[in-house]
C-alpha atoms as a PDB file:
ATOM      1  CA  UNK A   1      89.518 184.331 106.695  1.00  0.00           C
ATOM      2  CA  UNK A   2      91.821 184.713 103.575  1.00  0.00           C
ATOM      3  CA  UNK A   3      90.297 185.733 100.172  1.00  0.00           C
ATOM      4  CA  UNK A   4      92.184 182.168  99.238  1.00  0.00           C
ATOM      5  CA  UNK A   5      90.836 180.656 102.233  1.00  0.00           C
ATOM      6  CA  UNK A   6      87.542 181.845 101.272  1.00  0.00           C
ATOM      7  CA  UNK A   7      87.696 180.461  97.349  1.00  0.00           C
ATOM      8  CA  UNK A   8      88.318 177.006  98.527  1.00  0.00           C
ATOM      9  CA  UNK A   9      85.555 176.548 101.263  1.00  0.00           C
ATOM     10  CA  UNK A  10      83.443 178.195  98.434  1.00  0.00           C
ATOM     11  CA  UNK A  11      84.932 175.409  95.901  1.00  0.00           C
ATOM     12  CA  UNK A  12      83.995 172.698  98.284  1.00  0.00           C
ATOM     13  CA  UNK A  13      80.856 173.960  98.864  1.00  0.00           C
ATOM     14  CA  UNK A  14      80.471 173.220  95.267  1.00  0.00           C
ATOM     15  CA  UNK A  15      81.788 169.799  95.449  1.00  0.00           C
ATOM     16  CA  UNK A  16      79.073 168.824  98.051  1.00  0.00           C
ATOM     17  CA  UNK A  17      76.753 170.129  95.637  1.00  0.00           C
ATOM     18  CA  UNK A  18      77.610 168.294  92.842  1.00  0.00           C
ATOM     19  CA  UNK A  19      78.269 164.801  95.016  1.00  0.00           C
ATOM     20  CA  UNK A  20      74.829 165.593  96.302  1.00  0.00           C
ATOM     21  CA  UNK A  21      73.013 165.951  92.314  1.00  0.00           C
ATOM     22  CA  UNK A  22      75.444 162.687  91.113  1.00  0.00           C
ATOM     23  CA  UNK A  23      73.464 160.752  94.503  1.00  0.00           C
ATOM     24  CA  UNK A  24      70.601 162.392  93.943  1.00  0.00           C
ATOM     25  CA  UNK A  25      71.118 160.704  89.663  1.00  0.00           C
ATOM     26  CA  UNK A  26      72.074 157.185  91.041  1.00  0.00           C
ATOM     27  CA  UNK A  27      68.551 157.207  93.695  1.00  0.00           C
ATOM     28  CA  UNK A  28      66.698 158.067  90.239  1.00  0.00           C
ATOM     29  CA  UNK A  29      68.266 155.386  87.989  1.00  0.00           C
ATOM     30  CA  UNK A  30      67.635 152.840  90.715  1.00  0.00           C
ATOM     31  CA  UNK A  31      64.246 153.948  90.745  1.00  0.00           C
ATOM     32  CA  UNK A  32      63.773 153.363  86.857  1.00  0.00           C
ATOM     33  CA  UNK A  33      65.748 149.816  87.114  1.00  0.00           C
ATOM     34  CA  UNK A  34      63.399 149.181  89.991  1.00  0.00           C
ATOM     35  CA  UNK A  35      60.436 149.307  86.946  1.00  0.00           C
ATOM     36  CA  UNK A  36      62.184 147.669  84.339  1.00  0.00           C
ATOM     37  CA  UNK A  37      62.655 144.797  86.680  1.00  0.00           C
ATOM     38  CA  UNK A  38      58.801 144.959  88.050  1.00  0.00           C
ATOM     39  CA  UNK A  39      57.976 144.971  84.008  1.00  0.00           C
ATOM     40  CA  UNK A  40      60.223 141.939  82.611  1.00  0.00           C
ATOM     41  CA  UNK A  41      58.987 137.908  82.803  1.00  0.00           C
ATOM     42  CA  UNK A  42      60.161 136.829  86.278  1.00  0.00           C
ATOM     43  CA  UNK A  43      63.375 133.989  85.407  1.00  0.00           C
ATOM     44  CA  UNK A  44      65.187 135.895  82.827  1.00  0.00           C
ATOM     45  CA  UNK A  45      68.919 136.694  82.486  1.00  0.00           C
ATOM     46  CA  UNK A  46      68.743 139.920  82.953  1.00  0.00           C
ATOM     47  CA  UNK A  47      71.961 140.460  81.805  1.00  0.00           C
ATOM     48  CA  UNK A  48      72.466 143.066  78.567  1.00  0.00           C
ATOM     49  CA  UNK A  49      76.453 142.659  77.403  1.00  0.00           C
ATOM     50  CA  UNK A  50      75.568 144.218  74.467  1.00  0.00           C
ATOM     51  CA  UNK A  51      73.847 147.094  75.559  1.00  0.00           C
ATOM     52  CA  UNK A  52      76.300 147.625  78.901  1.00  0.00           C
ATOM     53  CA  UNK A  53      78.772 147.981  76.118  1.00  0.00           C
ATOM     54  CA  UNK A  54      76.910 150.233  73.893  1.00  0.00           C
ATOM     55  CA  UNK A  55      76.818 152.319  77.392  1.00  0.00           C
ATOM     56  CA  UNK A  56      80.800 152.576  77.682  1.00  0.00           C
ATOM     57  CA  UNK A  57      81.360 153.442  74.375  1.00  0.00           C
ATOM     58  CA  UNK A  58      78.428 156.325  74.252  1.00  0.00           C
ATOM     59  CA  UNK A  59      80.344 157.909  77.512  1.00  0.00           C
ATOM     60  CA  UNK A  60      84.013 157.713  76.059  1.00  0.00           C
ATOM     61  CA  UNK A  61      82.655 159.242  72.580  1.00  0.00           C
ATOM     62  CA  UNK A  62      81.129 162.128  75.141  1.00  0.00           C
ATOM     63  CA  UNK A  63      84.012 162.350  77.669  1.00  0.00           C
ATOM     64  CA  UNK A  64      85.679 165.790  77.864  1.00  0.00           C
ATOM     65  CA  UNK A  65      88.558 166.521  80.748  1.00  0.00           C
ATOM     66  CA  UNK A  66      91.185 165.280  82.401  1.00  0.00           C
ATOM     67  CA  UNK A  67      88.998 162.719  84.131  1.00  0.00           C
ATOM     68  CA  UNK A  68      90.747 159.722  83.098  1.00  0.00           C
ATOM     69  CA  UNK A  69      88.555 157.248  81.129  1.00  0.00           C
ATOM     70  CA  UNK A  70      89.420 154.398  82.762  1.00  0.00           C
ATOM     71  CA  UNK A  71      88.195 155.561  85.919  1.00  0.00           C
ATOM     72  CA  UNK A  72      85.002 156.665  84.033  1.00  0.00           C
ATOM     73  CA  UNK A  73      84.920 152.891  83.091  1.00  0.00           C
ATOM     74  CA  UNK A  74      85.380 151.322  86.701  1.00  0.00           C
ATOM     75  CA  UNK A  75      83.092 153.813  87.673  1.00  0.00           C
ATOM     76  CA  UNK A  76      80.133 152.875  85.178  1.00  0.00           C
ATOM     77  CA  UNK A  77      80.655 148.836  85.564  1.00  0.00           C
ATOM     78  CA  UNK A  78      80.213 149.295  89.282  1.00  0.00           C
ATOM     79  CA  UNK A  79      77.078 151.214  88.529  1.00  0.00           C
ATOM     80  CA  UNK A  80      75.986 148.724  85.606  1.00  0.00           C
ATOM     81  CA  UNK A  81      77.022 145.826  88.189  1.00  0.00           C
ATOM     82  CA  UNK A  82      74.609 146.506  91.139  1.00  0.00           C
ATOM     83  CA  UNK A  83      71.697 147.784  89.249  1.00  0.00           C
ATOM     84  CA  UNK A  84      72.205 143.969  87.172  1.00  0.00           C
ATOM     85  CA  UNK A  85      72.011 142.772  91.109  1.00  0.00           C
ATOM     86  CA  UNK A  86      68.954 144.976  91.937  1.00  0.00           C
ATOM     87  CA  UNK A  87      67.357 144.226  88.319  1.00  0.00           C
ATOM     88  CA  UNK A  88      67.404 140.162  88.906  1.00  0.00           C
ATOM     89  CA  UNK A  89      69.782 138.961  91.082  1.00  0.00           C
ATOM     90  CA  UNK A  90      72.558 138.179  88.960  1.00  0.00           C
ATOM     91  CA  UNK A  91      74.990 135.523  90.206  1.00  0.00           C
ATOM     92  CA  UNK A  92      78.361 134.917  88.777  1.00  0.00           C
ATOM     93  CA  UNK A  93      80.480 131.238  88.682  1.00  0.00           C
ATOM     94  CA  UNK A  94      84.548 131.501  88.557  1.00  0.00           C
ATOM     95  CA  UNK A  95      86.550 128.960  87.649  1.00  0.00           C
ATOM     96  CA  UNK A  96      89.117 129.766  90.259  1.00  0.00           C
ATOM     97  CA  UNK A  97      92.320 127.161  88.720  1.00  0.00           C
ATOM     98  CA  UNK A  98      94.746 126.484  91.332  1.00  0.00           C
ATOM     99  CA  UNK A  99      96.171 129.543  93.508  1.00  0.00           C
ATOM    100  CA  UNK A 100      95.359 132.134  90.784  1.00  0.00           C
ATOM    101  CA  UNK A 101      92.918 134.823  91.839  1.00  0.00           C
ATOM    102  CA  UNK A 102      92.923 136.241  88.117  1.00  0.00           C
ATOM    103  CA  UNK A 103      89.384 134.968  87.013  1.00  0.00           C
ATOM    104  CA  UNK A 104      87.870 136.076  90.353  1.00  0.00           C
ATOM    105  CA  UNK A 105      89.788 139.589  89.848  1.00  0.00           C
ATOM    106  CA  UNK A 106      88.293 139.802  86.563  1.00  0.00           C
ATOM    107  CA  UNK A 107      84.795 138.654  87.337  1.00  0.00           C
ATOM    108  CA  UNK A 108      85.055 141.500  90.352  1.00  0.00           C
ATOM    109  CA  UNK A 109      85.586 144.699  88.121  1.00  0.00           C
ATOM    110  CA  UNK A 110      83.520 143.336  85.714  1.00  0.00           C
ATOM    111  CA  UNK A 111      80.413 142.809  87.625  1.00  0.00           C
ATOM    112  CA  UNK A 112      80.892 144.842  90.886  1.00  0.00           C
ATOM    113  CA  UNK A 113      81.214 144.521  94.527  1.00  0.00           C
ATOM    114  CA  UNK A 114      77.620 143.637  95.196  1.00  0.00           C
ATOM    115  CA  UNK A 115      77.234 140.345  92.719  1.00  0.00           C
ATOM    116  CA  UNK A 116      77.686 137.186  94.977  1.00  0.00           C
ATOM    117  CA  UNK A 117      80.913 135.478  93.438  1.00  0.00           C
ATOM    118  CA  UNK A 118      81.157 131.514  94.315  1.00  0.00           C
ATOM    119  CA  UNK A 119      84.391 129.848  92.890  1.00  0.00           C
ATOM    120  CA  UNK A 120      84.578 126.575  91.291  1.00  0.00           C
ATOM    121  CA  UNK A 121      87.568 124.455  91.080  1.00  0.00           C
ATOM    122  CA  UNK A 122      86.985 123.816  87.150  1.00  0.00           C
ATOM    123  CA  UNK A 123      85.600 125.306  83.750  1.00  0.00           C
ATOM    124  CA  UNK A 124      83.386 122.004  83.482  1.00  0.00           C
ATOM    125  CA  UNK A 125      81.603 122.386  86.800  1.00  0.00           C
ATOM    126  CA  UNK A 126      80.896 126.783  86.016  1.00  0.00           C
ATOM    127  CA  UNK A 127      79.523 125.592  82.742  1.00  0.00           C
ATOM    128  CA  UNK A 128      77.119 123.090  84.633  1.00  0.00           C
ATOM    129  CA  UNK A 129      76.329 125.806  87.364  1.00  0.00           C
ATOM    130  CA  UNK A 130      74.953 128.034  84.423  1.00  0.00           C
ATOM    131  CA  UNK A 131      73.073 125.403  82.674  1.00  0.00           C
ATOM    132  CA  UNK A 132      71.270 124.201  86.192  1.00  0.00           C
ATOM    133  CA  UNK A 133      70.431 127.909  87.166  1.00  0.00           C
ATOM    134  CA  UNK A 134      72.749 127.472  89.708  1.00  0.00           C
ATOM    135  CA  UNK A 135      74.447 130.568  88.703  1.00  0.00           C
ATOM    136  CA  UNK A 136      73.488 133.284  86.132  1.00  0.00           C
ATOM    137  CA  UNK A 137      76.540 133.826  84.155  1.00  0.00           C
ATOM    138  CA  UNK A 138      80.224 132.041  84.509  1.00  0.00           C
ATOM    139  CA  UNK A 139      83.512 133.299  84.339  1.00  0.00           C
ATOM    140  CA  UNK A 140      86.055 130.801  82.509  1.00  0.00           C
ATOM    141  CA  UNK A 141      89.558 131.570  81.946  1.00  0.00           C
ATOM    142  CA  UNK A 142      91.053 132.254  78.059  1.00  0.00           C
ATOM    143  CA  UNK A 143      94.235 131.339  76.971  1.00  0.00           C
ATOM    144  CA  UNK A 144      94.209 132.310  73.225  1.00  0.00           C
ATOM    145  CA  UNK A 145      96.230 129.362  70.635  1.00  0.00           C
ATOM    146  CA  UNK A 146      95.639 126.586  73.764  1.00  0.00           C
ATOM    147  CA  UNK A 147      96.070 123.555  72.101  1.00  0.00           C
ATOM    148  CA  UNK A 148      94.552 120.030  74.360  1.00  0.00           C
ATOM    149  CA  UNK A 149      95.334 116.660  72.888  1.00  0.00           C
ATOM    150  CA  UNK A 150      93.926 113.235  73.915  1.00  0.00           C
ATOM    151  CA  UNK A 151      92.095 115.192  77.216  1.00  0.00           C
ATOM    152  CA  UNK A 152      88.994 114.971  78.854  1.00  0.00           C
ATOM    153  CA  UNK A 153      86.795 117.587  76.422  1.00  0.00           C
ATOM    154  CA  UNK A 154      87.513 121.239  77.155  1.00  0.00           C
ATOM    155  CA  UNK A 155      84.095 123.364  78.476  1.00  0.00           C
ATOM    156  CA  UNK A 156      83.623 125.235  75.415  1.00  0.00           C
ATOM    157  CA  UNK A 157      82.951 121.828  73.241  1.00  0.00           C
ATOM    158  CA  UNK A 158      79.708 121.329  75.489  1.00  0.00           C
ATOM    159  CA  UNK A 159      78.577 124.699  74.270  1.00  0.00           C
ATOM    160  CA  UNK A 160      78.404 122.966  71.392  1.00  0.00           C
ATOM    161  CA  UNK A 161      75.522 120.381  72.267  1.00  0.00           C
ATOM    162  CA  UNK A 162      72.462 120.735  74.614  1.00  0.00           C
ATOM    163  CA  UNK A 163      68.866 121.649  73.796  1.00  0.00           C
ATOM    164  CA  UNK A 164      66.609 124.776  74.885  1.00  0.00           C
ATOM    165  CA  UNK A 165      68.782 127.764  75.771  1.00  0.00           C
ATOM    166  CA  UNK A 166      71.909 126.257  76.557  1.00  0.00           C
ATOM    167  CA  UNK A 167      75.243 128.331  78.086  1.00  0.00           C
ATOM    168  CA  UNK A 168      76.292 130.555  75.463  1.00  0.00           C
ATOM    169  CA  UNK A 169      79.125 133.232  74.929  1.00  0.00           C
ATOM    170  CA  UNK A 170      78.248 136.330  75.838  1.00  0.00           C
ATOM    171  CA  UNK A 171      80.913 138.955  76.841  1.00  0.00           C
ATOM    172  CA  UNK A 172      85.069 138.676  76.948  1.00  0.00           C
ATOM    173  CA  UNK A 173      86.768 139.912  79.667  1.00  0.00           C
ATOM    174  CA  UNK A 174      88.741 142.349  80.571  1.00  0.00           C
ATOM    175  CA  UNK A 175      86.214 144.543  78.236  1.00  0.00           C
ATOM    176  CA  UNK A 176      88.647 147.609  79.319  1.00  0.00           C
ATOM    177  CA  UNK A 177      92.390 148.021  79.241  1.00  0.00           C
ATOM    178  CA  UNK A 178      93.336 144.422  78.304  1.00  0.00           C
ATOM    179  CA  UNK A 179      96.524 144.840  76.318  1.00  0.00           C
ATOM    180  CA  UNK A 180     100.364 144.921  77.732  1.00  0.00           C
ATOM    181  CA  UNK A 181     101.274 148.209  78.959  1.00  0.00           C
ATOM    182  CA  UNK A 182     104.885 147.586  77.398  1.00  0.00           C
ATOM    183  CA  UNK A 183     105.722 145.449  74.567  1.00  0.00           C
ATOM    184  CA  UNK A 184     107.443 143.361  76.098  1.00  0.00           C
ATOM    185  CA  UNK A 185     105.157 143.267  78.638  1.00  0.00           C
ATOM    186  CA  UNK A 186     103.596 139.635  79.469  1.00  0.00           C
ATOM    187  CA  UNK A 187      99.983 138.657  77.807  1.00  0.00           C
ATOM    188  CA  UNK A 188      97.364 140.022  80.527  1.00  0.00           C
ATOM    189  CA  UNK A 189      94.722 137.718  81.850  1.00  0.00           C
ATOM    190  CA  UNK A 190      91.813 136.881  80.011  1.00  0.00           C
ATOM    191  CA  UNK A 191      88.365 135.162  80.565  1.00  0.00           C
ATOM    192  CA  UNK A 192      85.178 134.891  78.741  1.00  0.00           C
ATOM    193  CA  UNK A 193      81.219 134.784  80.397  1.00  0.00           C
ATOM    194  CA  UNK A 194      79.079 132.565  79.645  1.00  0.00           C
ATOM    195  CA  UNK A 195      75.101 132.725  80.150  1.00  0.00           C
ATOM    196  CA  UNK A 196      71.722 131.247  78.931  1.00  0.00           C
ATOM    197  CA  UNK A 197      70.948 133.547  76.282  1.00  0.00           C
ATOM    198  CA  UNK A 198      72.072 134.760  72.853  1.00  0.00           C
ATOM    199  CA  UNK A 199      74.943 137.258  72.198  1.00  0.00           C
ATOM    200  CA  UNK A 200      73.819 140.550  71.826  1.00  0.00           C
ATOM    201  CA  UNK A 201      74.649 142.833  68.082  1.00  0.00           C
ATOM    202  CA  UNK A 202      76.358 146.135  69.006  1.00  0.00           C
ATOM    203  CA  UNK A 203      78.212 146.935  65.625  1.00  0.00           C
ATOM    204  CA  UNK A 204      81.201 145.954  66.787  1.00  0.00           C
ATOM    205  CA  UNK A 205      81.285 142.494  67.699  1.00  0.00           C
ATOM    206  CA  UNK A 206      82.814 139.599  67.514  1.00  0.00           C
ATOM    207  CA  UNK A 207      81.466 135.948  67.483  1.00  0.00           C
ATOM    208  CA  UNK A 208      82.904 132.878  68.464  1.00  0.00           C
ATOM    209  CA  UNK A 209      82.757 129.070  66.445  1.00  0.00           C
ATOM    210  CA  UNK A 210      83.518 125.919  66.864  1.00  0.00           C
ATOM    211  CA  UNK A 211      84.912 123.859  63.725  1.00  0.00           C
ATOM    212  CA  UNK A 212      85.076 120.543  63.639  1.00  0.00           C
ATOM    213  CA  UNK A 213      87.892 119.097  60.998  1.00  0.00           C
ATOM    214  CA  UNK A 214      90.241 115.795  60.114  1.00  0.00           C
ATOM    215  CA  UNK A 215      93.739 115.877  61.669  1.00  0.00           C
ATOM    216  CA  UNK A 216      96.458 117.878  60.708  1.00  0.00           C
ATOM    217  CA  UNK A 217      94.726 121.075  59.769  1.00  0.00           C
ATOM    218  CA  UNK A 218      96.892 124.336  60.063  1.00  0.00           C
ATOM    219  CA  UNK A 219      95.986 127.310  60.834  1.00  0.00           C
ATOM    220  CA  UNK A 220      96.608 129.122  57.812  1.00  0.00           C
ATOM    221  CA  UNK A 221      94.272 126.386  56.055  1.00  0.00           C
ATOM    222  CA  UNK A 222      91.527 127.379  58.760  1.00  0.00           C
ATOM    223  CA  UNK A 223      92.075 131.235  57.848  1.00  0.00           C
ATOM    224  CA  UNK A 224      92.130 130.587  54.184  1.00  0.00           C
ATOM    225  CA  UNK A 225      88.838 128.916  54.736  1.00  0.00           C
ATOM    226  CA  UNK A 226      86.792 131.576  56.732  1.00  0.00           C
ATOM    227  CA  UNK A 227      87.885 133.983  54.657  1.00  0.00           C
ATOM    228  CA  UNK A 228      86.732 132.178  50.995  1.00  0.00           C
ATOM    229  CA  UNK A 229      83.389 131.899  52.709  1.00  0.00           C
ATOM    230  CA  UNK A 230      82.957 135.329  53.630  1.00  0.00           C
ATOM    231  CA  UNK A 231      84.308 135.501  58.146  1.00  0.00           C
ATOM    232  CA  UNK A 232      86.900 137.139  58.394  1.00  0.00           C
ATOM    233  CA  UNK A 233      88.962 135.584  60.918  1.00  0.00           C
ATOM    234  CA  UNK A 234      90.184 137.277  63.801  1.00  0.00           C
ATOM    235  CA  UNK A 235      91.732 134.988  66.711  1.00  0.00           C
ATOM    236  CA  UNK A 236      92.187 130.970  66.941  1.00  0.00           C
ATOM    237  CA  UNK A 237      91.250 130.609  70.884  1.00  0.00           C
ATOM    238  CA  UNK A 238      92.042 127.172  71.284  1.00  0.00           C
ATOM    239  CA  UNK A 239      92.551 123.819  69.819  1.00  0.00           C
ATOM    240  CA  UNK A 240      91.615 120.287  71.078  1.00  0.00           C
ATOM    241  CA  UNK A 241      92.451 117.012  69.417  1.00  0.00           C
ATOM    242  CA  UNK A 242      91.071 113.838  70.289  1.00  0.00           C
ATOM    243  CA  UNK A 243      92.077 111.241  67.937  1.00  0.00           C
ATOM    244  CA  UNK A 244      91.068 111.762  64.185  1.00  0.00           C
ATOM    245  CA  UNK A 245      88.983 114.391  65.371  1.00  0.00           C
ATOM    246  CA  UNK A 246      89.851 118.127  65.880  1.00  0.00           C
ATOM    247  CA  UNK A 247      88.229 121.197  67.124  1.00  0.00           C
ATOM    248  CA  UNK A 248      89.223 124.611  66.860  1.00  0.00           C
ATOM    249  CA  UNK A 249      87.494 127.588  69.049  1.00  0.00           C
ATOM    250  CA  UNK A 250      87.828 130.279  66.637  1.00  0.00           C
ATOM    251  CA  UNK A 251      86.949 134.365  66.618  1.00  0.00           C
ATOM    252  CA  UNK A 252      85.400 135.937  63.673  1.00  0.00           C
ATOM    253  CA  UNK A 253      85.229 139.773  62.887  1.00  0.00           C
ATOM    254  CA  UNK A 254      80.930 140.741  63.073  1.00  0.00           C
ATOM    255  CA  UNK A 255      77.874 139.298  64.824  1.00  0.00           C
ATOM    256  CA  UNK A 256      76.839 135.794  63.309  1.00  0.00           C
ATOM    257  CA  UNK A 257      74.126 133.540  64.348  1.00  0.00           C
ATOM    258  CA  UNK A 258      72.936 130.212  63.840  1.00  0.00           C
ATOM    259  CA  UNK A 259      70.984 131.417  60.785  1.00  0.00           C
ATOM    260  CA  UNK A 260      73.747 133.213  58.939  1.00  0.00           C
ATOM    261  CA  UNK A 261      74.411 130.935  55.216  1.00  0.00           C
ATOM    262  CA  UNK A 262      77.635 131.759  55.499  1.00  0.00           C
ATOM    263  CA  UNK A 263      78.259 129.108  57.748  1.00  0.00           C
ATOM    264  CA  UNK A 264      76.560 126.010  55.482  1.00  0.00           C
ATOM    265  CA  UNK A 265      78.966 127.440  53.068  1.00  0.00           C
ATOM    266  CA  UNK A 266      81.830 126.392  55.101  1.00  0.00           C
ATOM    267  CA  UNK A 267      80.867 122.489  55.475  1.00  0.00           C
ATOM    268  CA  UNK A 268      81.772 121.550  51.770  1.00  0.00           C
ATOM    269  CA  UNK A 269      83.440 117.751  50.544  1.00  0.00           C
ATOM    270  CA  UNK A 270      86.404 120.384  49.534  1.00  0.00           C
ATOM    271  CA  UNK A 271      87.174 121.901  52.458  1.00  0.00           C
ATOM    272  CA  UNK A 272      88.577 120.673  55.574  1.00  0.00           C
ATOM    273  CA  UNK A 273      85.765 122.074  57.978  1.00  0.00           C
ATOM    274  CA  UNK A 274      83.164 118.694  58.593  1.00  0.00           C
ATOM    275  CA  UNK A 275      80.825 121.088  61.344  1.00  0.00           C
ATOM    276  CA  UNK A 276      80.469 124.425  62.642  1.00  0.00           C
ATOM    277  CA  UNK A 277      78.670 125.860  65.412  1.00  0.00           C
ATOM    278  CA  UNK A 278      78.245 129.106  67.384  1.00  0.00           C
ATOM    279  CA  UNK A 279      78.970 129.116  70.675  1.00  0.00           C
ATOM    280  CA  UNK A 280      78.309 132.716  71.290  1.00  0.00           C
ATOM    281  CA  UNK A 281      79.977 135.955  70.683  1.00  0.00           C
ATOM    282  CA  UNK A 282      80.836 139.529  72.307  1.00  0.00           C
ATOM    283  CA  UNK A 283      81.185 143.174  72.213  1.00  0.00           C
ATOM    284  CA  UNK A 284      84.402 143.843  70.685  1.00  0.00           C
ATOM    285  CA  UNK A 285      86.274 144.912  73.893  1.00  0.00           C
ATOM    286  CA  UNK A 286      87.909 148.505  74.092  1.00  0.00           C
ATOM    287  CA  UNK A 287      91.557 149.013  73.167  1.00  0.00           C
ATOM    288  CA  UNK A 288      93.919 150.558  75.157  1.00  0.00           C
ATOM    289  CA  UNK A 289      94.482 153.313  73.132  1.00  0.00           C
ATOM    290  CA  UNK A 290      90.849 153.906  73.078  1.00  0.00           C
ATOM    291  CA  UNK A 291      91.455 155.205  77.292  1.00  0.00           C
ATOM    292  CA  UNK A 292      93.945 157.452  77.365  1.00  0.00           C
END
């Protein structure tokens, strides 16, 4: 055998080695999901948006190589996936519209191979699945600046209404590698997941509100608003109108809650904005720039 010969059975030796102690890892962190499962109330979302971000970002501040991060990130949200599977059994709802296999792509990387997927032919019906228990989490599609006029109500206005712990916004999807490529490149897909539980704080985050106003409000008007009372405004998500009655799905820079005063602020004879409510809210999702 070569000297060269004999370098590269020697590096593969290696390589088994190391595959071996990164199996050995995985068979250890099971083991220590195994008890945090056998330790939490049995019925509980077990799913942690907030701290599977927290995660991500901790490994890309650490990442050293020519590994490429957003392999490092598939990677880790396949791991994160089936130990949510192993932890409680975490089942996910798409709203799979027409021919387009985008949401169920989405909901895929996002959650891993091992979470049972079942499609649904609209938003309305993933929305229900959550609130029954039918389903642990839903995956809805996002259109950002959709405007709906004289409709049946959109999904995200019954996030507005319901009593106990009701579907909430928890996570926006893709959370990796979202943005065009190219500039002129077309606006990826997009989805947000819903769940029955409150949106976690990360220190990067973004929330999401409803407002309810009159006709004819802009969206300048809306921005000028939010920002006099303190939310800085990031995104207008969608719009529906229904007679003399609007609402606008908005995105606001930070974590806010029911509780914030802030948002009293905002309902005021002066201003436009008659109700507000918090639908939910995610981890600020990674920028492209932020992988490579």
């Amino acid at each position: 055998m070569s000297q060269d010969s004999a370098n590269l059975e020697q590096l593969r030796r290696e390589i088994d080695r190391i595959d071996d102690s990164i199996h050995d890892l995985l068979m250890q962190r099971s083991a220590a999901v195994e008890s945090i499962a056998a330790a939490k109330p049995a019925g509980r979302v077990t799913l942690r948006p907030g701290r599977e971000a927290a995660i991500l970002r901790r490994l890309l501040a650490r990442h050293r190589g020519a590994f490429p991060k957003m392999a490092l990130v598939r990677i880790w949200r396949e791991i994160m996936g089936a130990f949510s599977v192993l932890q409680g059994g975490i089942t996910v709802a798409v709203h799979a519209a027409g021919r387009s296999t985008a949401s169920i792509e989405m909901a895929r990387n996002h959650f891993g191979l091992v979470a049972p997927l079942h499609a649904y032919r609209s938003a309305g019906q993933v929305v229900r699945a959550v609130a029954d228990g039918h389903a642990s989490v839903g995956v809805v599609p996002l259109i950002p600046g959709t405007e709906i006029a004289d409709e049946a109500e959109p999904w995200w206005a019954s996030l507005t209404v319901g009593s106990g712990e009701p579907p909430r916004v928890v996570a926006r999807l893709p959370f990796a590698g979202g943005e065009p490529i190219q500039g002129n490149a077309p606006e990826p897909p997009q989805a947000l997941v819903i769940a029955c539980r409150d949106h976690d704080e990360t220190g990067d985050d973004r929330s999401v509100l409803v407002l309810e106003t009159g006709p004819d409000v802009s969206r300048d008007r809306l921005r000028a608003v939010l920002s006099a009372g303190g939310l800085e405004p990031a995104d207008l998500l969608a719009i529906y109108r229904h007679g003399e009655i609007w609402l606008h799905m908005v995105e606001v820079l930070g974590h806010v809650t029911f509780a914030d005063s802030r948002l009293t602020q905002l309902v005021a004879p002066k201003d436009p904005i008659s109700h507000v409510t918090v639908i939910g809210g995610y981890a600020t999702p990674l920028a492209l720039s932020s992988l490579v």
